[in-house]
Structures are given as structure tokens and as C-alpha cells.
N, C-alpha and C. Protein backbone atom coordinates (compact mmCIF):
# COMPACT_ATOMS: atom_id res chain seq x y z
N UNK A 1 -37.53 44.09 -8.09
CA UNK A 1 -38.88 43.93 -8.62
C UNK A 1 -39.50 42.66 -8.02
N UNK A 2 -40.98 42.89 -8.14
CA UNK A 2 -41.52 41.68 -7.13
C UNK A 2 -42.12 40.51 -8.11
N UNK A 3 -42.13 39.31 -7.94
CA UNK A 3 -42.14 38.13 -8.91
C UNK A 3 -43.34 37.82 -8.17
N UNK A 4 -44.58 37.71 -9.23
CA UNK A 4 -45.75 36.81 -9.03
C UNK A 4 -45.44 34.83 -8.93
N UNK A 5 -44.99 34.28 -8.14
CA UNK A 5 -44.87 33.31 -8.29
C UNK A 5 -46.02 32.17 -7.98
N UNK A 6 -46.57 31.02 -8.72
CA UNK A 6 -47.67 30.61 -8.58
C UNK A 6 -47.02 28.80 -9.11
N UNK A 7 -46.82 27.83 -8.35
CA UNK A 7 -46.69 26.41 -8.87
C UNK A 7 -47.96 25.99 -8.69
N UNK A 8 -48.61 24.70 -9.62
CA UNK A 8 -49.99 24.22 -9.78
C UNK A 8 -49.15 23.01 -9.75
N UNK A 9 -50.23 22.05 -8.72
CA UNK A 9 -49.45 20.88 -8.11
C UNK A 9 -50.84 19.51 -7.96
N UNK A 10 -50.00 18.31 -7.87
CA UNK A 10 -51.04 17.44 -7.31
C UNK A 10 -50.41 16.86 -6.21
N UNK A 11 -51.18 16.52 -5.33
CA UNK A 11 -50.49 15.79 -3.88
C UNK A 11 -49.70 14.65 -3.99
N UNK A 12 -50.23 13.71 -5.30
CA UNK A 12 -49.07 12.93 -5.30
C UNK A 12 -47.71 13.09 -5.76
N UNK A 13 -47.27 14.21 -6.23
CA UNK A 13 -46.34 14.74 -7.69
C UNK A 13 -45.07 14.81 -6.53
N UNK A 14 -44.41 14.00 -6.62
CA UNK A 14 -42.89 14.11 -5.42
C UNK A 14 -42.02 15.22 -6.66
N UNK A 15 -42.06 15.64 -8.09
CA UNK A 15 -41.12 17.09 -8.18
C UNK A 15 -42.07 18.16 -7.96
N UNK A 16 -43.63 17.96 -7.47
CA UNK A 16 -43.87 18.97 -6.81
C UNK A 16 -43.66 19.85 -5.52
N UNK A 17 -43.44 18.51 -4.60
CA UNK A 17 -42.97 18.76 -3.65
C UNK A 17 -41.34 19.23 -3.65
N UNK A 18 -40.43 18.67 -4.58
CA UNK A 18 -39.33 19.53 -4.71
C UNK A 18 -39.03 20.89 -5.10
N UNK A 19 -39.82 20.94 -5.84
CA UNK A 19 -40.01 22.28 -6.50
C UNK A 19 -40.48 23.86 -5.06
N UNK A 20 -41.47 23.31 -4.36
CA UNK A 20 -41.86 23.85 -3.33
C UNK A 20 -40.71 23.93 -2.00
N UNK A 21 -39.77 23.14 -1.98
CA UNK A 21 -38.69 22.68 -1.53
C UNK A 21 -37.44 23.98 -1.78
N UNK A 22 -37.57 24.22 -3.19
CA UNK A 22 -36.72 24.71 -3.70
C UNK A 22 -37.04 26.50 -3.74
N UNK A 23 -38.61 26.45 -4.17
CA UNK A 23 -38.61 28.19 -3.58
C UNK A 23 -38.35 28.26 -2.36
N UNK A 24 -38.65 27.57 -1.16
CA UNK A 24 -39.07 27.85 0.26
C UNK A 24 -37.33 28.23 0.84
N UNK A 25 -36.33 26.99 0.02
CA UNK A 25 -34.87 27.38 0.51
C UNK A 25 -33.99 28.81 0.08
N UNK A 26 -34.82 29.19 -1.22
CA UNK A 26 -34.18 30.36 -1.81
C UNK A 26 -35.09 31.40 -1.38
N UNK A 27 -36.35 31.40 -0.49
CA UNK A 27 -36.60 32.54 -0.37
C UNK A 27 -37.69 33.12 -0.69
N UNK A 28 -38.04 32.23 -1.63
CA UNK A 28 -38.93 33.08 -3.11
C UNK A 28 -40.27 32.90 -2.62
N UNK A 29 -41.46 33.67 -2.56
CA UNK A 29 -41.98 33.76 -1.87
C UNK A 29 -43.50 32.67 -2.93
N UNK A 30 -44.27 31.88 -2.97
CA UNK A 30 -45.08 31.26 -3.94
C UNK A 30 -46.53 31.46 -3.12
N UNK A 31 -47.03 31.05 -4.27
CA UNK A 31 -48.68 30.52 -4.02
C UNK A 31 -48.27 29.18 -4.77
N UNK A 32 -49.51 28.07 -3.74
CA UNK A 32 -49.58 27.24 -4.60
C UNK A 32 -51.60 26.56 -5.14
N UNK A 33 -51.20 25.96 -6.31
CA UNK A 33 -52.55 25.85 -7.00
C UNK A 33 -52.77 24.27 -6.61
N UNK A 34 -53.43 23.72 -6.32
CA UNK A 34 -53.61 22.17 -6.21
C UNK A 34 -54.46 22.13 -7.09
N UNK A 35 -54.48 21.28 -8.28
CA UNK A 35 -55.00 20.91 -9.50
C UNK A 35 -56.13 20.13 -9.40
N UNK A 36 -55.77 19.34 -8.71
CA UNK A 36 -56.98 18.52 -8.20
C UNK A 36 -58.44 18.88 -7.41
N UNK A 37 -58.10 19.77 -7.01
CA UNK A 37 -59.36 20.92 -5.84
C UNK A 37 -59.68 21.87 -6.87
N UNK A 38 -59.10 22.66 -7.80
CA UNK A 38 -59.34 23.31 -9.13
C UNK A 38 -59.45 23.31 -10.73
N UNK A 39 -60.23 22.73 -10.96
CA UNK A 39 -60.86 22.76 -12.38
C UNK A 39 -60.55 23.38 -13.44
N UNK A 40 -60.87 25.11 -13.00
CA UNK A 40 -60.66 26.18 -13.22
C UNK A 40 -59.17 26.22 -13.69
N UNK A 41 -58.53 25.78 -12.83
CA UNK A 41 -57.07 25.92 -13.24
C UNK A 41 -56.41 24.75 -14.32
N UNK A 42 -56.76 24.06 -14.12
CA UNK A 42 -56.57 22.66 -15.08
C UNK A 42 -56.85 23.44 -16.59
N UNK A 43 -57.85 24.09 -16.96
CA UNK A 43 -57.92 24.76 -17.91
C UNK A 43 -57.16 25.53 -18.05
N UNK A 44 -56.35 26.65 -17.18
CA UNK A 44 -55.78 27.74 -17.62
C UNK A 44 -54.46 27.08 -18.03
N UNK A 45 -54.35 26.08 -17.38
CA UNK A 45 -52.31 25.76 -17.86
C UNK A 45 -52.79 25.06 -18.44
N UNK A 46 -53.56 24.04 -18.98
CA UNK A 46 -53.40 24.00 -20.33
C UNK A 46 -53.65 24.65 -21.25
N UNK A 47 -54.38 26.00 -21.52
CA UNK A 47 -54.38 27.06 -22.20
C UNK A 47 -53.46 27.54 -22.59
N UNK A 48 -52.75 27.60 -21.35
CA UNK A 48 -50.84 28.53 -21.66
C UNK A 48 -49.95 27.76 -21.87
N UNK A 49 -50.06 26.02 -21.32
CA UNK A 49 -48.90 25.63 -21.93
C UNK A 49 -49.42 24.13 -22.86
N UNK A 50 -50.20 24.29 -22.94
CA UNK A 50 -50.40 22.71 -23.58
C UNK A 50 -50.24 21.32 -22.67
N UNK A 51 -50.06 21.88 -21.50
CA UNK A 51 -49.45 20.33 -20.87
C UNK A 51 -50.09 20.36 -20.06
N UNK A 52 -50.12 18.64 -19.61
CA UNK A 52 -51.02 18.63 -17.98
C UNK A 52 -49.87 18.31 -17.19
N UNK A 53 -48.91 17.86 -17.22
CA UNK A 53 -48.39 17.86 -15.84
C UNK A 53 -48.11 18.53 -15.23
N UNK A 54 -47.33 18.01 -13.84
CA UNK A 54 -46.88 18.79 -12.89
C UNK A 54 -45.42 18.89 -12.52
N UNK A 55 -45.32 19.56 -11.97
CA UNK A 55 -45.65 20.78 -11.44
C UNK A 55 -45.44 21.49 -12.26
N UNK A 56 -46.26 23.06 -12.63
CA UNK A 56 -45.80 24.20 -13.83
C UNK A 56 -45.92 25.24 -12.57
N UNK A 57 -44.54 25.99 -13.44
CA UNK A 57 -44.44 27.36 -12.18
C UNK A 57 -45.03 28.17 -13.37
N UNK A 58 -45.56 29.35 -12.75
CA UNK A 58 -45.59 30.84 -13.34
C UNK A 58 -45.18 31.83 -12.56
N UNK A 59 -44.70 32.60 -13.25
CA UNK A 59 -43.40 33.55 -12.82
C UNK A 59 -43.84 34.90 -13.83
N UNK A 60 -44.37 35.82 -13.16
CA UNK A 60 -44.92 36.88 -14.39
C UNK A 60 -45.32 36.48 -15.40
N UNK A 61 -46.18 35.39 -15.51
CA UNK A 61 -46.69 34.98 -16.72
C UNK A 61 -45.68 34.57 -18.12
N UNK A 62 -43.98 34.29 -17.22
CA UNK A 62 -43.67 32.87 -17.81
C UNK A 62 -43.88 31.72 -17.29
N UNK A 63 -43.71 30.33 -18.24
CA UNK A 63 -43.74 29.35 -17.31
C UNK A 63 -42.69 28.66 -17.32
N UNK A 64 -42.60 27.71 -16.20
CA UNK A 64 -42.02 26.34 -16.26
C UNK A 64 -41.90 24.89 -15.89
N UNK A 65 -41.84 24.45 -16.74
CA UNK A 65 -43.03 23.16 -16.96
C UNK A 65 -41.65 22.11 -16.14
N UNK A 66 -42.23 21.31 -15.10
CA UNK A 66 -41.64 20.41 -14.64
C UNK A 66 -40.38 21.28 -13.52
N UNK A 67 -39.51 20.16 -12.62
CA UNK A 67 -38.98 20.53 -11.89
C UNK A 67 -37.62 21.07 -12.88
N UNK A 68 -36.82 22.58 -12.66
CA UNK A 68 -35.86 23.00 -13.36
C UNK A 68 -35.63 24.35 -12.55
N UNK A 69 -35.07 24.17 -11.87
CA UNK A 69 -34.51 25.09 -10.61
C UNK A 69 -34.06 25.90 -11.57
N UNK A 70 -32.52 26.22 -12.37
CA UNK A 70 -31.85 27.06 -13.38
C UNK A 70 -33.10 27.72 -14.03
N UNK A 71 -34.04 27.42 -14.97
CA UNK A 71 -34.79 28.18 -14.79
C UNK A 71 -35.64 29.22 -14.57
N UNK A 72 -36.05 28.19 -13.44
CA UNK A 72 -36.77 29.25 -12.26
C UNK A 72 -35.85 30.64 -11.94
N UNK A 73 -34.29 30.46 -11.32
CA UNK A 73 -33.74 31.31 -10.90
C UNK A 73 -33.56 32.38 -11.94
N UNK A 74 -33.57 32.05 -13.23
CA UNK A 74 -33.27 32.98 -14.71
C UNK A 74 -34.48 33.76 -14.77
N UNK A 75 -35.43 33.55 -14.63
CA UNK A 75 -36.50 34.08 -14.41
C UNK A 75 -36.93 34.67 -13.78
N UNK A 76 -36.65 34.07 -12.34
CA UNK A 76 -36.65 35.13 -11.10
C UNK A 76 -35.85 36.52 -11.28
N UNK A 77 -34.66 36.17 -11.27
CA UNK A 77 -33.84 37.21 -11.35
C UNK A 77 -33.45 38.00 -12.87
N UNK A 78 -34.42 38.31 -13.57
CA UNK A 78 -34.94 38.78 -14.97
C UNK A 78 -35.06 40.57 -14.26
């Protein structure tokens, strides 16, 4: 099955850049959101998760908030 994957990031966020690190080595194929260039989106994750930081993955419309590889992979492979 195919995984919508989507991380929302800011340029300075170094576990964003890990995180992006970490799909790119396993494979997993992402979009990414830069928070800062989108407004729009700043609203939606905090809508869904209450939080502003970064990085939040969505994964079929779960999330996960901050860098947590285990996770991600539990999710992926759901």
C-alpha cells in the first residue's frame, strides 16, 4: 500500500533535516512543507496536532511530532 508522506519543516530545524535524512535512506518517498513560505499550513498542523514545532510528519493522516524514526517505520509499515 502506498503511504502519503508529507514532513512540514523550517530551514533552521537540524531534526528536520534528520528526519528528511531518514526517509531519503529508507526509501520512503516524502513531500516536504516549509512552514515558513506557508501560512496555510501553519494552521493545518496546528489544527491536527496542537503543536508548532518541527518537524511533524503525516503519514495517512497520522502524525508525528518531532524526530522518531520507530515511529515513522510503525506507521509506514501499518
Amino acid at each position: 500500500m502506498s503511504k502519503n508522506v508529507t514532513v512540514y519543516t523550517t530551514p533552521t530545524c537540524p531534526y528536520c533535516v534528520m528526519v528528511k535524512k531518514f526517509l531519503t535512506e529508507k526509501q520512503i518517498p516524502f513531500q516536504e512543507v516549509d512552514l515558513t513560505r506557508s501560512p496555510e499550513s501553519v494552521d493545518k498542523v496546528m489544527r491536527a496536532t496542537g503543536q508548532l514545532g518541527v518537524p511533524q510528519t503525516e503519514i495517512n493522516g497520522q502524525w508525528v511530532i518531532g524526530y522518531d524514526p520507530s515511529r515513522i517505520l510503525s506507521i509506514v509499515n501499518q
